[in-house]
Protein backbone atom coordinates (compact mmCIF):
# COMPACT_ATOMS: atom_id res chain seq x y z
CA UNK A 1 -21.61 -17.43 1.71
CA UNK A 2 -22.24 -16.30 5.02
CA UNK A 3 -20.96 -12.81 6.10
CA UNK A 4 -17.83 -12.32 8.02
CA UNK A 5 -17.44 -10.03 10.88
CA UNK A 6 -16.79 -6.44 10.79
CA UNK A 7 -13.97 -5.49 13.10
CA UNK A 8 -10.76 -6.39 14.54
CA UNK A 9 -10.36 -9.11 16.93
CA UNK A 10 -7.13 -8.03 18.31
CA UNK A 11 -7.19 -4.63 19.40
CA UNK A 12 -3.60 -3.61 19.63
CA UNK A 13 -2.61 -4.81 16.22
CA UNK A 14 -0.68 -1.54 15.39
CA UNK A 15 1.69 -2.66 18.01
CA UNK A 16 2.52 -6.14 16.54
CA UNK A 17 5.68 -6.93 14.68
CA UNK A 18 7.70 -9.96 13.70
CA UNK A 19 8.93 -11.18 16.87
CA UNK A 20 4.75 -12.17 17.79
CA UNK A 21 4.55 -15.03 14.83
CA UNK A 22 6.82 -17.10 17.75
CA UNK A 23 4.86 -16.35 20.78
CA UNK A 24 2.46 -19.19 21.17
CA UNK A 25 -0.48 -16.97 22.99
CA UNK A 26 -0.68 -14.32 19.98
CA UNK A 27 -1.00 -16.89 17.51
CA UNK A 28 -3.62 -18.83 19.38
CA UNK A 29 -5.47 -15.59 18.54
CA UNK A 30 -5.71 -17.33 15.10
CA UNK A 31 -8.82 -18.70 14.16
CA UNK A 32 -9.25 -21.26 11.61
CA UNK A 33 -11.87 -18.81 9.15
CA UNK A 34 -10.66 -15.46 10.44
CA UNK A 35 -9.51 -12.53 8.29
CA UNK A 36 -5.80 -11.42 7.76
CA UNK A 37 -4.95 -8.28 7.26
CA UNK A 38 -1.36 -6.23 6.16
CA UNK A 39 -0.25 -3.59 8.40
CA UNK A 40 0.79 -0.66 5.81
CA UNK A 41 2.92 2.39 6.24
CA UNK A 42 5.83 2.56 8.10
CA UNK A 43 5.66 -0.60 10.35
CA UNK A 44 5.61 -2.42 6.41
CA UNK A 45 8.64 -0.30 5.46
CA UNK A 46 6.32 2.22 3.29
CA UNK A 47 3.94 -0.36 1.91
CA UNK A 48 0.05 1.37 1.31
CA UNK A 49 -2.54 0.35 -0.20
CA UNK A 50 -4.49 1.83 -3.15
CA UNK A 51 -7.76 0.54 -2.25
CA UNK A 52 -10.77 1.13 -4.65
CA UNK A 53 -14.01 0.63 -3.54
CA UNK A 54 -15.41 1.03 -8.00
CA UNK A 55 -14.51 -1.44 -10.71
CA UNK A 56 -14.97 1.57 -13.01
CA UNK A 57 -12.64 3.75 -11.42
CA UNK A 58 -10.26 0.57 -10.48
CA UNK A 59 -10.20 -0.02 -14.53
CA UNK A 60 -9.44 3.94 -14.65
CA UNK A 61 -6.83 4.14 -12.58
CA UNK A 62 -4.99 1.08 -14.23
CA UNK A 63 -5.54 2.33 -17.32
CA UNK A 64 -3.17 5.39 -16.62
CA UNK A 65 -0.82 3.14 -14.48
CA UNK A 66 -0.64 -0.03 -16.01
CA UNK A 67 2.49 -1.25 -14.63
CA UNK A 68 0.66 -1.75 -11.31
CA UNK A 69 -1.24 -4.54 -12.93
CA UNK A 70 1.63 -6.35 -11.71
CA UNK A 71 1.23 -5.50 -8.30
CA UNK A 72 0.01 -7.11 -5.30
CA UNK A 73 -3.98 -7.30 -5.70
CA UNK A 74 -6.59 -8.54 -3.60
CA UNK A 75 -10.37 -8.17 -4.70
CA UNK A 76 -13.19 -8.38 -2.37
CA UNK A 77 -16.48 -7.87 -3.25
CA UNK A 78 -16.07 -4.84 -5.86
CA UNK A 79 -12.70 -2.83 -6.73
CA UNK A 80 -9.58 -4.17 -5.23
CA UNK A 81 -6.34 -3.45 -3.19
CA UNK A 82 -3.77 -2.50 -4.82
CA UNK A 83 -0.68 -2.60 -2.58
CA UNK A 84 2.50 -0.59 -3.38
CA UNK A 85 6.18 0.02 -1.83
CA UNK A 86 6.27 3.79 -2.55
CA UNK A 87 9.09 6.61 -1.79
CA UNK A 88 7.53 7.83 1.46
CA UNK A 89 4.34 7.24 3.81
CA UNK A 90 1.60 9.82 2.90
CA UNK A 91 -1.42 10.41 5.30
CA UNK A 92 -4.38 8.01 4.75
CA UNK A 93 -7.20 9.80 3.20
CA UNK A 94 -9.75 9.42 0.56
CA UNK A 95 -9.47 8.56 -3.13
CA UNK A 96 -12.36 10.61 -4.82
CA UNK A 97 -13.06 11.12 -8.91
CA UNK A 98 -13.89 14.88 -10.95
CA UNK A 99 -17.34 14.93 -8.77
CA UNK A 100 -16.25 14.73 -5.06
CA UNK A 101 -17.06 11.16 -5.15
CA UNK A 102 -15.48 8.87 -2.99
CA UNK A 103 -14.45 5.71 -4.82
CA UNK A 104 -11.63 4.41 -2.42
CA UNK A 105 -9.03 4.91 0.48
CA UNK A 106 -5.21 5.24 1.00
CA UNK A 107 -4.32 2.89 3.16
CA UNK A 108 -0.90 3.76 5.18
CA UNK A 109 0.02 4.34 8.72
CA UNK A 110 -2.05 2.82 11.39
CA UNK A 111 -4.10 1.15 8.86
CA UNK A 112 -4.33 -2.46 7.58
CA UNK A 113 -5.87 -4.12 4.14
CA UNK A 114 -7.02 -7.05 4.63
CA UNK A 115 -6.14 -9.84 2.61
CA UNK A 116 -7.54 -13.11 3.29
CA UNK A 117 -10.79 -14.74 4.99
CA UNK A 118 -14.73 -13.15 4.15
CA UNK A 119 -15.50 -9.86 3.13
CA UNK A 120 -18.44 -8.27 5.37
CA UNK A 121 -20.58 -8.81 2.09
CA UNK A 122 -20.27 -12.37 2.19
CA UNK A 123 -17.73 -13.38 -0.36
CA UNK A 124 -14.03 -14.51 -0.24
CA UNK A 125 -10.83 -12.15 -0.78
CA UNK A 126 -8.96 -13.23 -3.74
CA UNK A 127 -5.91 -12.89 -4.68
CA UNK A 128 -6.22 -11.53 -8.21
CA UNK A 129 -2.13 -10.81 -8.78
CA UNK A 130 0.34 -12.56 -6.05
CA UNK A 131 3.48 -11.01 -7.50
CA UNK A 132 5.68 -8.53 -4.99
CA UNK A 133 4.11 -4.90 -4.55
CA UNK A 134 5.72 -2.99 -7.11
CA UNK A 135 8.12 0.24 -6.21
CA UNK A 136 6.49 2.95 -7.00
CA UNK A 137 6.78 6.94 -7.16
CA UNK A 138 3.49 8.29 -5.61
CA UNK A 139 4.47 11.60 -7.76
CA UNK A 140 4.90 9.88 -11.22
CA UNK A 141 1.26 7.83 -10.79
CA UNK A 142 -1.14 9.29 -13.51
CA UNK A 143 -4.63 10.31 -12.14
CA UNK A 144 -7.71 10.83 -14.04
CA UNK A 145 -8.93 14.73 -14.55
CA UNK A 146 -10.32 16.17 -11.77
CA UNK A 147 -9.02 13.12 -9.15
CA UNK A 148 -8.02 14.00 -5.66
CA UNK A 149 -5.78 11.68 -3.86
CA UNK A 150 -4.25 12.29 -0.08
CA UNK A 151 -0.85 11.46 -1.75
CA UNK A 152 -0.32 14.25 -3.80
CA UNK A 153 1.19 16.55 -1.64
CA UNK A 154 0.57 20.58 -1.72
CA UNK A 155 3.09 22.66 -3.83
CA UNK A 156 4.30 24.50 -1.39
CA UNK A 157 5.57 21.49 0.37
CA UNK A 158 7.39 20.18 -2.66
CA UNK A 159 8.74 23.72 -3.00
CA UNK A 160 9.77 23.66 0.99
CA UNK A 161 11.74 19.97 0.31
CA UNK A 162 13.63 21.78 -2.26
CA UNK A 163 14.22 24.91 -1.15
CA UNK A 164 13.54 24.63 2.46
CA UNK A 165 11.08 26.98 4.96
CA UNK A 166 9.41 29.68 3.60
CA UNK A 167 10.94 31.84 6.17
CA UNK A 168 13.81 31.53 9.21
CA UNK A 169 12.57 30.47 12.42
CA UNK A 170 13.50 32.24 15.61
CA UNK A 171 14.78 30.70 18.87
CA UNK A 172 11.62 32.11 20.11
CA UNK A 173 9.55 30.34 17.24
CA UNK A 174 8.82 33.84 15.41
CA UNK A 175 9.63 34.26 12.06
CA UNK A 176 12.67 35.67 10.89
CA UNK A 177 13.58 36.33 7.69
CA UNK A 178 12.23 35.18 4.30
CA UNK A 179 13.88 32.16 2.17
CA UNK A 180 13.71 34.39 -1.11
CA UNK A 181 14.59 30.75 -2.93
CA UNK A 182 11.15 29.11 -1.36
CA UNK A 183 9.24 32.23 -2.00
CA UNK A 184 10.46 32.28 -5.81
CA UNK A 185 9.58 28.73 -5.77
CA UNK A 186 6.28 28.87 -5.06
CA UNK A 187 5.61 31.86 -7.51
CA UNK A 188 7.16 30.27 -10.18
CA UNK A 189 5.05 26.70 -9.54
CA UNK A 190 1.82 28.71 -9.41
CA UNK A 191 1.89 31.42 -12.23
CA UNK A 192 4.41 30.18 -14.73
């Protein structure tokens, strides 16, 4: 097949939202072969996509997660999209396995996946699973060893959700005094 374009057509797409699909002069942007994509993050009420760029490390992930077999998947030309409601909207950032590699991206705020016309490689997106995006947990997902994701967030924010600031912050935007609680926290999460 022949290879589609690289690129977004419409520039401001971050901007969109429902009240475009009735105004006749965006959707004469539409042409007949384009590409869709899916805005993710919080425009999609906190919908991202998992998006692996490795069958191998695709089949990896899933293996650990199988529930999300029954999530919204497109494929391109290797991996696929994996698209997920999840609990909040972490950064977009790189998916990489136990040697630095990178093998795919988060896709969430001020991204899109896209979803339908040619991948730059030539070949059609598929649909491989058209059921809902699941609900997920970004916390409970199961990685393999030595995986870094940008949604696991550092322990001393998780500690800081539960126990709040590590220390009391002054009109003036010093610190004040120390939240013993976080500080405890955080010892106990990283020695015991």
């Amino acid at each position: 097949g022949e290879k589609g374009p690289k690129g977004l057509l419409m520039k401001n797409w971050p901007d969109f939202n429902i009240g475009h699909m009735s105004n006749p002069k965006y959707l004469g942007h539409f042409i007949e072969d384009g590409n869709m994509g899916v805005m993710t993050g919080w425009p999609s009420n906190k919908l991202i996509g998992i998006d692996f760029d490795d069958d191998d490390a695709l089949e990896a992930f899933l293996d650990l997660n199988p529930e999300l077999r029954e999530t919204a998947t497109v494929k391109g030309q290797k991996g696929a999209k994996l698209f997920v409601r999840t609990d909040r909207v972490p950064k977009n950032g790189k998916i990489r396995n136990e040697s630095g590699k990178d093998i795919g991206d988060l896709l969430s705020d001020g991204k899109q996946g896209v979803v339908h016309g040619t991948h730059p490689d030539g070949m059609k997106y598929q649909w491989v699973c058209e059921k809902p995006p699941a609900s997920v947990d970004l916390d409970s997902l199961e990685l393999p060893d030595g995986w870094t994701v940008p949604w696991i967030r550092p322990v001393e924010d998780q500690i800081a959700d539960k126990y709040g600031r590590p220390y009391q912050q002054l009109k003036d935007l010093t610190p004040g005094k120390l939240n013993e609680s976080f500080w405890a926290g955080l010892l106990y999460a990283k020695y015991i």
